[in-house]
PDB file of N, CA and C in Angstrom:
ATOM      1  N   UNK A   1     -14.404 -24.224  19.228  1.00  0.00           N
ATOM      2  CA  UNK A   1     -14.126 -23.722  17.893  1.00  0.00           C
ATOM      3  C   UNK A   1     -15.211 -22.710  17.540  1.00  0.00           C
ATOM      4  N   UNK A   2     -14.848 -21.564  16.802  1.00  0.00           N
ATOM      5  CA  UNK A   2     -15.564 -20.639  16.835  1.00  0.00           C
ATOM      6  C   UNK A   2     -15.966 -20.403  15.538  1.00  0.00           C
ATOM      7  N   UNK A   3     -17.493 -20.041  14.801  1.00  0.00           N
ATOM      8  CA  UNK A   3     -17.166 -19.828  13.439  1.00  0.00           C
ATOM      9  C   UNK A   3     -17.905 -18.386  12.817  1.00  0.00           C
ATOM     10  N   UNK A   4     -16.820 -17.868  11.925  1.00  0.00           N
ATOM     11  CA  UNK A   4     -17.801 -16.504  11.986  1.00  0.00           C
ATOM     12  C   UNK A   4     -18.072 -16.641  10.499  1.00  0.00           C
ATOM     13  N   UNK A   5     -19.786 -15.625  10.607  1.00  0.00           N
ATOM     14  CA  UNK A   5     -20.717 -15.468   9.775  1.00  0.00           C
ATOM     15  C   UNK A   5     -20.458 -14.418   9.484  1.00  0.00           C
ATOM     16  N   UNK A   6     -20.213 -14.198   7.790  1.00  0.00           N
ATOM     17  CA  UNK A   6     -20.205 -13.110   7.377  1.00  0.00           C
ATOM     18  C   UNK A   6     -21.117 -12.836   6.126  1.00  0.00           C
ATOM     19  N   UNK A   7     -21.891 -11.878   5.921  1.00  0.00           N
ATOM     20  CA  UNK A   7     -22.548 -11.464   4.869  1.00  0.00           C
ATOM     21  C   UNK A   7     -21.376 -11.465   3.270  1.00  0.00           C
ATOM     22  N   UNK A   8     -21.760 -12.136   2.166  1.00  0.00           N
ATOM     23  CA  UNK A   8     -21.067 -11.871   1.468  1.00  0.00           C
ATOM     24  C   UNK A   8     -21.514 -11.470   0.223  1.00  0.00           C
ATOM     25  N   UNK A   9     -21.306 -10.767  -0.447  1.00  0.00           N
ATOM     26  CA  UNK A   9     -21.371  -9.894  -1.800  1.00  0.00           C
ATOM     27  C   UNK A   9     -21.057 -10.680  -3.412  1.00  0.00           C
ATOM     28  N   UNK A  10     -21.652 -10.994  -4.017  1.00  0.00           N
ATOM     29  CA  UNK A  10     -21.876 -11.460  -5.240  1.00  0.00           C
ATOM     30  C   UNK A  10     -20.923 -10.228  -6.249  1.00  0.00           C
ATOM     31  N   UNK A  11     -20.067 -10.468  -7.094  1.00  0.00           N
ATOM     32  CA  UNK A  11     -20.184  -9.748  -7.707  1.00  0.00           C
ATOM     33  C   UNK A  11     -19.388 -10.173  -9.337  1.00  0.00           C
ATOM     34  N   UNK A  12     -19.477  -9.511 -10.417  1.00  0.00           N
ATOM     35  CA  UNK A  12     -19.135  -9.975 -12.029  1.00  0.00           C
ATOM     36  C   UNK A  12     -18.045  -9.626 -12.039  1.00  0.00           C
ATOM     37  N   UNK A  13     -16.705  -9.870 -12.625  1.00  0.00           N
ATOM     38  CA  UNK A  13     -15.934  -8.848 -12.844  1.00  0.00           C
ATOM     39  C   UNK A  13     -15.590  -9.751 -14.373  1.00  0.00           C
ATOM     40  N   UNK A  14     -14.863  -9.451 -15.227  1.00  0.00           N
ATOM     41  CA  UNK A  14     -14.338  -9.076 -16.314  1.00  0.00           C
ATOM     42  C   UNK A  14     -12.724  -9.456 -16.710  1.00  0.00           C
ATOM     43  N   UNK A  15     -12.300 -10.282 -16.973  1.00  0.00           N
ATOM     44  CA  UNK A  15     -11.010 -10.442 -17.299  1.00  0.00           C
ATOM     45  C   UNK A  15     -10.414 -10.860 -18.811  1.00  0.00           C
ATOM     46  N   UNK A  16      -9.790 -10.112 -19.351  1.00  0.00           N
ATOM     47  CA  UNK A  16      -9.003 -10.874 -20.216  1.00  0.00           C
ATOM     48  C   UNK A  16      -8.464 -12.448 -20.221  1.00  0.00           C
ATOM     49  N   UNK A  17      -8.360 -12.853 -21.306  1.00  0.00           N
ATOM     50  CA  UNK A  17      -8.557 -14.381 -21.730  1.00  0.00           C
ATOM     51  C   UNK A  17      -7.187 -15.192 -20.612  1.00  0.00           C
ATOM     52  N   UNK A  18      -6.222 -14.301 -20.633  1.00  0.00           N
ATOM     53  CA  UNK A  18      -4.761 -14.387 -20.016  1.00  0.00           C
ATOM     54  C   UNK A  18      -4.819 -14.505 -18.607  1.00  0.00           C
ATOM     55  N   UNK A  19      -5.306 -13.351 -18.274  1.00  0.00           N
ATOM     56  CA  UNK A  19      -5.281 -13.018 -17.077  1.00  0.00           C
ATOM     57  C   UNK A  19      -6.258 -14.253 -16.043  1.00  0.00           C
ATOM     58  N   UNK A  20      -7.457 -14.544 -16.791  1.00  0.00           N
ATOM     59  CA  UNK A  20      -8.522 -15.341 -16.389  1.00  0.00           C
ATOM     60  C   UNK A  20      -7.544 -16.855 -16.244  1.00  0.00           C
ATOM     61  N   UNK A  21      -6.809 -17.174 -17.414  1.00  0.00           N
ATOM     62  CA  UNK A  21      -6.308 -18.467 -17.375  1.00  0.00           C
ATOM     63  C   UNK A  21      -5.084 -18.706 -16.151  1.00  0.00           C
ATOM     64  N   UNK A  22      -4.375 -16.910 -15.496  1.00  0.00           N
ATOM     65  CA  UNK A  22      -3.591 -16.903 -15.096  1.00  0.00           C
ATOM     66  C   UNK A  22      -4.334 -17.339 -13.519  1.00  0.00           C
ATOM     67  N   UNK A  23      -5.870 -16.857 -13.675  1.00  0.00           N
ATOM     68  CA  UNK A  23      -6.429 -16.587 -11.943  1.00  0.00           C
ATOM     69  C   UNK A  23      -6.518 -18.502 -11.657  1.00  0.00           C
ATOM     70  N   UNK A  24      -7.375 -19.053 -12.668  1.00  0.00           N
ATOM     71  CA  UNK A  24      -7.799 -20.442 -13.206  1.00  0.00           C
ATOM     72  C   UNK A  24      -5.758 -21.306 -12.137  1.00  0.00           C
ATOM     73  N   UNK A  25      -5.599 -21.076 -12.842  1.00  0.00           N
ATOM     74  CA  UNK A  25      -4.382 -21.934 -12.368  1.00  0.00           C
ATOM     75  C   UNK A  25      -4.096 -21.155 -11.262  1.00  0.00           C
ATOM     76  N   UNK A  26      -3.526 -20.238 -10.388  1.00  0.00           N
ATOM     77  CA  UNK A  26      -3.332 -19.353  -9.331  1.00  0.00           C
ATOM     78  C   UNK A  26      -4.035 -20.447  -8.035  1.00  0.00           C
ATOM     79  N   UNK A  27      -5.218 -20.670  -8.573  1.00  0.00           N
ATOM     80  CA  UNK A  27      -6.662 -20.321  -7.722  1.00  0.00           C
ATOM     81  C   UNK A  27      -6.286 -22.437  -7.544  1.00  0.00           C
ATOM     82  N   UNK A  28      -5.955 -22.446  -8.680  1.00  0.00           N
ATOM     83  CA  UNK A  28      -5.990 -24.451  -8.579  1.00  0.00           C
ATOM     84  C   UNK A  28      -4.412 -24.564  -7.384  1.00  0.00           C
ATOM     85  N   UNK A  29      -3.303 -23.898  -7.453  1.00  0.00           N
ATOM     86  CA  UNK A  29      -2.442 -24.020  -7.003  1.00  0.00           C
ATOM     87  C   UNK A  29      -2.146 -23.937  -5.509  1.00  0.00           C
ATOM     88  N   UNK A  30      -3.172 -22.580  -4.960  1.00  0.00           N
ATOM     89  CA  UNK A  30      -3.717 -22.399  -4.179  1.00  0.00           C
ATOM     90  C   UNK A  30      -4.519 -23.418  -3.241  1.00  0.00           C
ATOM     91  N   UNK A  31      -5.101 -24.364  -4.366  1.00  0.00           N
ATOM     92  CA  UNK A  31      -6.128 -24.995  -3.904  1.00  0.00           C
ATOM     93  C   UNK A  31      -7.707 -24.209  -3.458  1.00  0.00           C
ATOM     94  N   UNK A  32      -7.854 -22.879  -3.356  1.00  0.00           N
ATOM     95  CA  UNK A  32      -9.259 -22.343  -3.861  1.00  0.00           C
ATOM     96  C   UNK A  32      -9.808 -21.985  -4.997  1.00  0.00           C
ATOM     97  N   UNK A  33     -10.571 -21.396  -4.794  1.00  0.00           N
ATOM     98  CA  UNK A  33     -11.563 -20.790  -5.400  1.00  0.00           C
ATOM     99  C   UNK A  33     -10.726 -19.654  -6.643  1.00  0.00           C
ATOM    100  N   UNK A  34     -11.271 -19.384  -7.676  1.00  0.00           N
ATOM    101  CA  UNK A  34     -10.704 -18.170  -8.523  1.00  0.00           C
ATOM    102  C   UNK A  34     -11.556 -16.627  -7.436  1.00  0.00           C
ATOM    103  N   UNK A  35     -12.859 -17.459  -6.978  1.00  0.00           N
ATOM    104  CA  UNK A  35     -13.686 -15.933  -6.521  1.00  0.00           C
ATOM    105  C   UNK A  35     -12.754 -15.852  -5.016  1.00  0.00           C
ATOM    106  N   UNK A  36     -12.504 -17.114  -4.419  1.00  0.00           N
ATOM    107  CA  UNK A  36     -11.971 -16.548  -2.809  1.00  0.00           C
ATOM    108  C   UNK A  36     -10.875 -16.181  -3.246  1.00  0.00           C
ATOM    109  N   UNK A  37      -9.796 -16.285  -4.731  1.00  0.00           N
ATOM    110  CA  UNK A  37      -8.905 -15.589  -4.969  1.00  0.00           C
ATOM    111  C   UNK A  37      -9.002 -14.560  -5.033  1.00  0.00           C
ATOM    112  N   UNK A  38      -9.378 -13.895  -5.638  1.00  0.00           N
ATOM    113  CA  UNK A  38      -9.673 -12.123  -6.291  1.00  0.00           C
ATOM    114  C   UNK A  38     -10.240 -11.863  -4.276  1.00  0.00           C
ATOM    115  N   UNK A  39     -10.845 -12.472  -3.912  1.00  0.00           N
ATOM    116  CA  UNK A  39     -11.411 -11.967  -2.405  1.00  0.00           C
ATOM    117  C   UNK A  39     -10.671 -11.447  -1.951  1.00  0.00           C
ATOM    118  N   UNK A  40      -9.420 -12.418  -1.364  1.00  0.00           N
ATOM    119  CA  UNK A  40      -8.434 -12.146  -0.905  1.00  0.00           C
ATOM    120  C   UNK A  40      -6.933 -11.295  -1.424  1.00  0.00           C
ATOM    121  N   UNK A  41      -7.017 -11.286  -2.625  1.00  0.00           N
ATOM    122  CA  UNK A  41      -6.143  -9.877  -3.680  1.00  0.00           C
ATOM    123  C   UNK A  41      -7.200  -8.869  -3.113  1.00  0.00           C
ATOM    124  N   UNK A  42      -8.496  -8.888  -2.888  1.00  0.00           N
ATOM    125  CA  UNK A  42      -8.836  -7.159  -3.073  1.00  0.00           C
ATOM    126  C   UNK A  42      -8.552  -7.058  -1.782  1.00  0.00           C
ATOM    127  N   UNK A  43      -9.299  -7.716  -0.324  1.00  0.00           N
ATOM    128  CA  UNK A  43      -8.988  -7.807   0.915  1.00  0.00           C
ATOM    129  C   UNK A  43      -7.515  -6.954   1.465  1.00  0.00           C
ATOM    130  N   UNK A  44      -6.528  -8.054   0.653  1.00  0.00           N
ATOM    131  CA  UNK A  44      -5.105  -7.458   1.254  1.00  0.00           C
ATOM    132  C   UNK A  44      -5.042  -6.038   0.334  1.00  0.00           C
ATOM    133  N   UNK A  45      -5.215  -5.503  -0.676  1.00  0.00           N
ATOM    134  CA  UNK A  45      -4.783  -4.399  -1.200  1.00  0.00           C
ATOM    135  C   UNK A  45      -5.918  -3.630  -0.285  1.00  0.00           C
ATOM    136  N   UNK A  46      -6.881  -3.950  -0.211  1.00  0.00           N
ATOM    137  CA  UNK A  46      -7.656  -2.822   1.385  1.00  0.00           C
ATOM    138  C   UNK A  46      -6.537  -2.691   1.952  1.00  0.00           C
ATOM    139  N   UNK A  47      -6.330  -3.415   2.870  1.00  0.00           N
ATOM    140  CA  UNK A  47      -5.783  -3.645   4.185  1.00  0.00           C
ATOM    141  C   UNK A  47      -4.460  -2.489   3.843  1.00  0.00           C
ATOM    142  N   UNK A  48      -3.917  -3.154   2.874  1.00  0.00           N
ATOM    143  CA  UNK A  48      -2.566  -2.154   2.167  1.00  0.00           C
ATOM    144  C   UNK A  48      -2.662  -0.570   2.024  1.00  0.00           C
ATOM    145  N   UNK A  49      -3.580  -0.647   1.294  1.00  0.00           N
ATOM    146  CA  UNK A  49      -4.046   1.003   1.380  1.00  0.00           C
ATOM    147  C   UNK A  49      -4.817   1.608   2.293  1.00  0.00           C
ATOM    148  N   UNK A  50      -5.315   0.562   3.580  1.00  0.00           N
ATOM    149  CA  UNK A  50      -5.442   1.521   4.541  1.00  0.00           C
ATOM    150  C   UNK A  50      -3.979   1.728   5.763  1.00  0.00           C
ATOM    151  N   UNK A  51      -3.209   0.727   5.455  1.00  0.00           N
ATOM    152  CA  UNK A  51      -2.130   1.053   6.499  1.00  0.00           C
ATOM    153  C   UNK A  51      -1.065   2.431   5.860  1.00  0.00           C
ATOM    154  N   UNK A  52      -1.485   2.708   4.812  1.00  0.00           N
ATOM    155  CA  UNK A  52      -0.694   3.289   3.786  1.00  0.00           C
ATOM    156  C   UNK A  52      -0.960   4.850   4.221  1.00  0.00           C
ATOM    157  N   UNK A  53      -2.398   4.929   4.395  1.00  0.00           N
ATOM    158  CA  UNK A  53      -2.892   6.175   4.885  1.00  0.00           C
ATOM    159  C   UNK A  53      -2.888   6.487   6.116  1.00  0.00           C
ATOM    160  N   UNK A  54      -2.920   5.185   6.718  1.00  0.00           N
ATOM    161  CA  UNK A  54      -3.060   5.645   8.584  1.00  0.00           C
ATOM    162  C   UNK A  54      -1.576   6.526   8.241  1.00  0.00           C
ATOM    163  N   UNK A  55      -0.358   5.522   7.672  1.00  0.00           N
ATOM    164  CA  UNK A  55       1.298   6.431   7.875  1.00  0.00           C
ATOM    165  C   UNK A  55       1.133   7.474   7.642  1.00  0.00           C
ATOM    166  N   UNK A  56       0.176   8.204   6.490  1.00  0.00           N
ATOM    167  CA  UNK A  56       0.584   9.225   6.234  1.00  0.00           C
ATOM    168  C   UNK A  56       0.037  10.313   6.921  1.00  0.00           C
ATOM    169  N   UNK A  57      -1.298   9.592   7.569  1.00  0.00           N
ATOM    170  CA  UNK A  57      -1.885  10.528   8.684  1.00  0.00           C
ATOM    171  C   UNK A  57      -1.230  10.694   9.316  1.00  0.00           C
ATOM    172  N   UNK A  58      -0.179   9.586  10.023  1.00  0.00           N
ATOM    173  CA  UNK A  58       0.654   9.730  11.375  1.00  0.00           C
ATOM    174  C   UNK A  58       1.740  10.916  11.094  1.00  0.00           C
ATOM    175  N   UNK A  59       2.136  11.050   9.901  1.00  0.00           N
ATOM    176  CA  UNK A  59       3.417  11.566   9.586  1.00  0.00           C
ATOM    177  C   UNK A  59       2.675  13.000   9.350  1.00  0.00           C
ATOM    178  N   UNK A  60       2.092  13.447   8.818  1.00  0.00           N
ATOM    179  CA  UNK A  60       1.299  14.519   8.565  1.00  0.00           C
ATOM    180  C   UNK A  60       0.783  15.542   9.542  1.00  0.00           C
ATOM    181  N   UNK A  61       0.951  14.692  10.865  1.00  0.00           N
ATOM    182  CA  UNK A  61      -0.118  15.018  11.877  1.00  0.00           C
ATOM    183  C   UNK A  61       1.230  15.697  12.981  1.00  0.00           C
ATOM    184  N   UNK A  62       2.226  15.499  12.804  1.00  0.00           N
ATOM    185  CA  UNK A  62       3.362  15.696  13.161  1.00  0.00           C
ATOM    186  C   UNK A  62       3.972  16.663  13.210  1.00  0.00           C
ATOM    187  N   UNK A  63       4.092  17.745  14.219  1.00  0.00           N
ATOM    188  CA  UNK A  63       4.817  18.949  13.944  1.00  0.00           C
ATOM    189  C   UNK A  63       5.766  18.873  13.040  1.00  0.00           C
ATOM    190  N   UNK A  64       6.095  20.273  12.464  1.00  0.00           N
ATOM    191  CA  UNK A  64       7.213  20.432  11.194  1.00  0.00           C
ATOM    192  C   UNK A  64       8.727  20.599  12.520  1.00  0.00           C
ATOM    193  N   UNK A  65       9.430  20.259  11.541  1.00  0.00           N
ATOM    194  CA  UNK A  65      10.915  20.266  12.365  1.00  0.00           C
ATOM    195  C   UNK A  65      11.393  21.350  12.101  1.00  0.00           C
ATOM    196  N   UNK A  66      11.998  22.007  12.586  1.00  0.00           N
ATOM    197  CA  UNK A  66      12.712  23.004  12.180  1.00  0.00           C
ATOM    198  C   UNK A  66      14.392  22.488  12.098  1.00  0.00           C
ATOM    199  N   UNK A  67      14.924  23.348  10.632  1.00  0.00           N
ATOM    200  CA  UNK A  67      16.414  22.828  10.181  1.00  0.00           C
ATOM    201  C   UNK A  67      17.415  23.965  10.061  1.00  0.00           C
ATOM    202  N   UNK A  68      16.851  25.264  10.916  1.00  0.00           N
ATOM    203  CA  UNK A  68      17.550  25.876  11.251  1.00  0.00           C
ATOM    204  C   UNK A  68      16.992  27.041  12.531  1.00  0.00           C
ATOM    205  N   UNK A  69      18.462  27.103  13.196  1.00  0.00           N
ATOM    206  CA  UNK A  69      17.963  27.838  14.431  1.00  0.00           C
ATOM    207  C   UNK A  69      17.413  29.537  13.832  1.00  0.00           C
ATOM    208  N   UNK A  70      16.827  29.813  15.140  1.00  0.00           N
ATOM    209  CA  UNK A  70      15.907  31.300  15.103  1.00  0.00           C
ATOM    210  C   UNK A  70      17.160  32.158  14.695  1.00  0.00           C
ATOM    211  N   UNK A  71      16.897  32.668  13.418  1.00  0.00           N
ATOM    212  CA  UNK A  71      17.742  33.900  12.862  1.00  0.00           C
ATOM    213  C   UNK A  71      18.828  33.497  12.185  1.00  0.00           C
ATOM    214  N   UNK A  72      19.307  31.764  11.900  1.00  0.00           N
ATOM    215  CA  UNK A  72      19.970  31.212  11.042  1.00  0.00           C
ATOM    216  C   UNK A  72      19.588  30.998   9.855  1.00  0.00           C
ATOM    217  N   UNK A  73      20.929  31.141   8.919  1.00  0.00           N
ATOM    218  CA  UNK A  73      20.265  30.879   7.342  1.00  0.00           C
ATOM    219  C   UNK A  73      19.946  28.996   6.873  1.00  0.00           C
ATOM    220  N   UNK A  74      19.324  28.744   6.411  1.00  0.00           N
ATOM    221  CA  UNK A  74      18.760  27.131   6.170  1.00  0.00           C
ATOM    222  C   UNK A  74      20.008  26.779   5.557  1.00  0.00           C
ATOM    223  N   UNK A  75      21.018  25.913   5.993  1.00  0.00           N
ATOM    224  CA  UNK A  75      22.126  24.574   5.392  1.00  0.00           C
ATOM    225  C   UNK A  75      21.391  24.540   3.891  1.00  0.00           C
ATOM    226  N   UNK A  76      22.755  25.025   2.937  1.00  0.00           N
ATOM    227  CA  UNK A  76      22.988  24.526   1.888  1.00  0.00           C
ATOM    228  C   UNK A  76      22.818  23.612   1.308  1.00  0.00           C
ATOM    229  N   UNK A  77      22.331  23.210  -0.142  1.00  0.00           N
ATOM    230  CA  UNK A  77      22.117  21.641  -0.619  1.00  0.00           C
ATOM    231  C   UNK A  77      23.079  20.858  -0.416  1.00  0.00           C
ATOM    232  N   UNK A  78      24.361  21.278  -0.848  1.00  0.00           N
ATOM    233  CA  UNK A  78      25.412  20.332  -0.367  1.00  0.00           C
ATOM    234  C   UNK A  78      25.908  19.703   1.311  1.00  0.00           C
ATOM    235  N   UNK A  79      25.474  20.579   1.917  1.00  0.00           N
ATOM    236  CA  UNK A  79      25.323  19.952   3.440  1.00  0.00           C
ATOM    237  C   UNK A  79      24.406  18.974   3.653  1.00  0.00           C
ATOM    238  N   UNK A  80      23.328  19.236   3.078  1.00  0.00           N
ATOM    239  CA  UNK A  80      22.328  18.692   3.251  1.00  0.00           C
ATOM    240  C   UNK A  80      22.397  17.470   2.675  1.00  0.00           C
ATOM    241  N   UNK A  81      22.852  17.028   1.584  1.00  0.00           N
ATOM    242  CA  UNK A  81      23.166  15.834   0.628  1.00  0.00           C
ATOM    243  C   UNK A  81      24.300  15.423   1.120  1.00  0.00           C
ATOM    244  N   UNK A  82      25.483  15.868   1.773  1.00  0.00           N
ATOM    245  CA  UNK A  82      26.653  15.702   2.371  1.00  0.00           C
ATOM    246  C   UNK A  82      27.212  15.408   0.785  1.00  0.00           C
ATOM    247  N   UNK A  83      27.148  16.700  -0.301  1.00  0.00           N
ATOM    248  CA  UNK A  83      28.051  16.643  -1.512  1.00  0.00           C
ATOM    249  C   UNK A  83      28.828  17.462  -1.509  1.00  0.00           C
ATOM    250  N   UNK A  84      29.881  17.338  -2.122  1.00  0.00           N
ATOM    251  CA  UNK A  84      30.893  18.641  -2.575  1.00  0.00           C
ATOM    252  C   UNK A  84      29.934  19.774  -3.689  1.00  0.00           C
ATOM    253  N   UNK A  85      30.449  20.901  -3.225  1.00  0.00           N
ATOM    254  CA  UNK A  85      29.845  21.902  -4.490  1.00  0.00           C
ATOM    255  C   UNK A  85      30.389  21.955  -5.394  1.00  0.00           C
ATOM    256  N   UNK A  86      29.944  22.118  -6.752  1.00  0.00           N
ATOM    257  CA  UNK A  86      30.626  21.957  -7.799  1.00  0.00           C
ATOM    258  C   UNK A  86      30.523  23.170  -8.327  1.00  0.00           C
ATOM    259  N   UNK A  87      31.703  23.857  -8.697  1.00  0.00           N
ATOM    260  CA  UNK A  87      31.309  25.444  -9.246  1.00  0.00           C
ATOM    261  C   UNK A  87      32.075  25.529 -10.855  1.00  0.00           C
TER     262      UNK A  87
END
């Protein structure tokens, strides 16, 4: 069994009377902590917003497509939406 040591960070935060009573029960339901609660809310919203950015790096990083051939005019909105034109 393996156990890892991690440095951990103290820190205050601030809640409304609601919100606090909402973490209070969350955290009992859970069966932890209100602090390993909020740990693990900030943890996964990391995690979230870094997979969020790797996509957009990936997608970004991506040659542009081209949507019409060399010396063709670019498909109409309605092709493109597959709508009827309305005139």
């Amino acid at each position: 069994m393996s156990h890892e040591l991690r440095a951990m960070k103290n820190v205050t935060i601030t809640l409304d009377p609601e919100t606090a009573r909402w973490a209070r029960m969350e955290a009992a339901r859970r069966n932890t902590s209100v602090s390993r609660l909020v740990g693990e809310m900030l943890a996964e919203y990391r995690q979230r917003e870094s997979r969020s950015k790797q996509a957009a790096q990936r997608f970004f990083s991506r040659p542009a497509a081209r949507i019409s051939g060399q010396g063709e005019s670019y498909p109409d909105r309605a092709s493109l939406y597959d709508r009827p034109v309305l005139r």
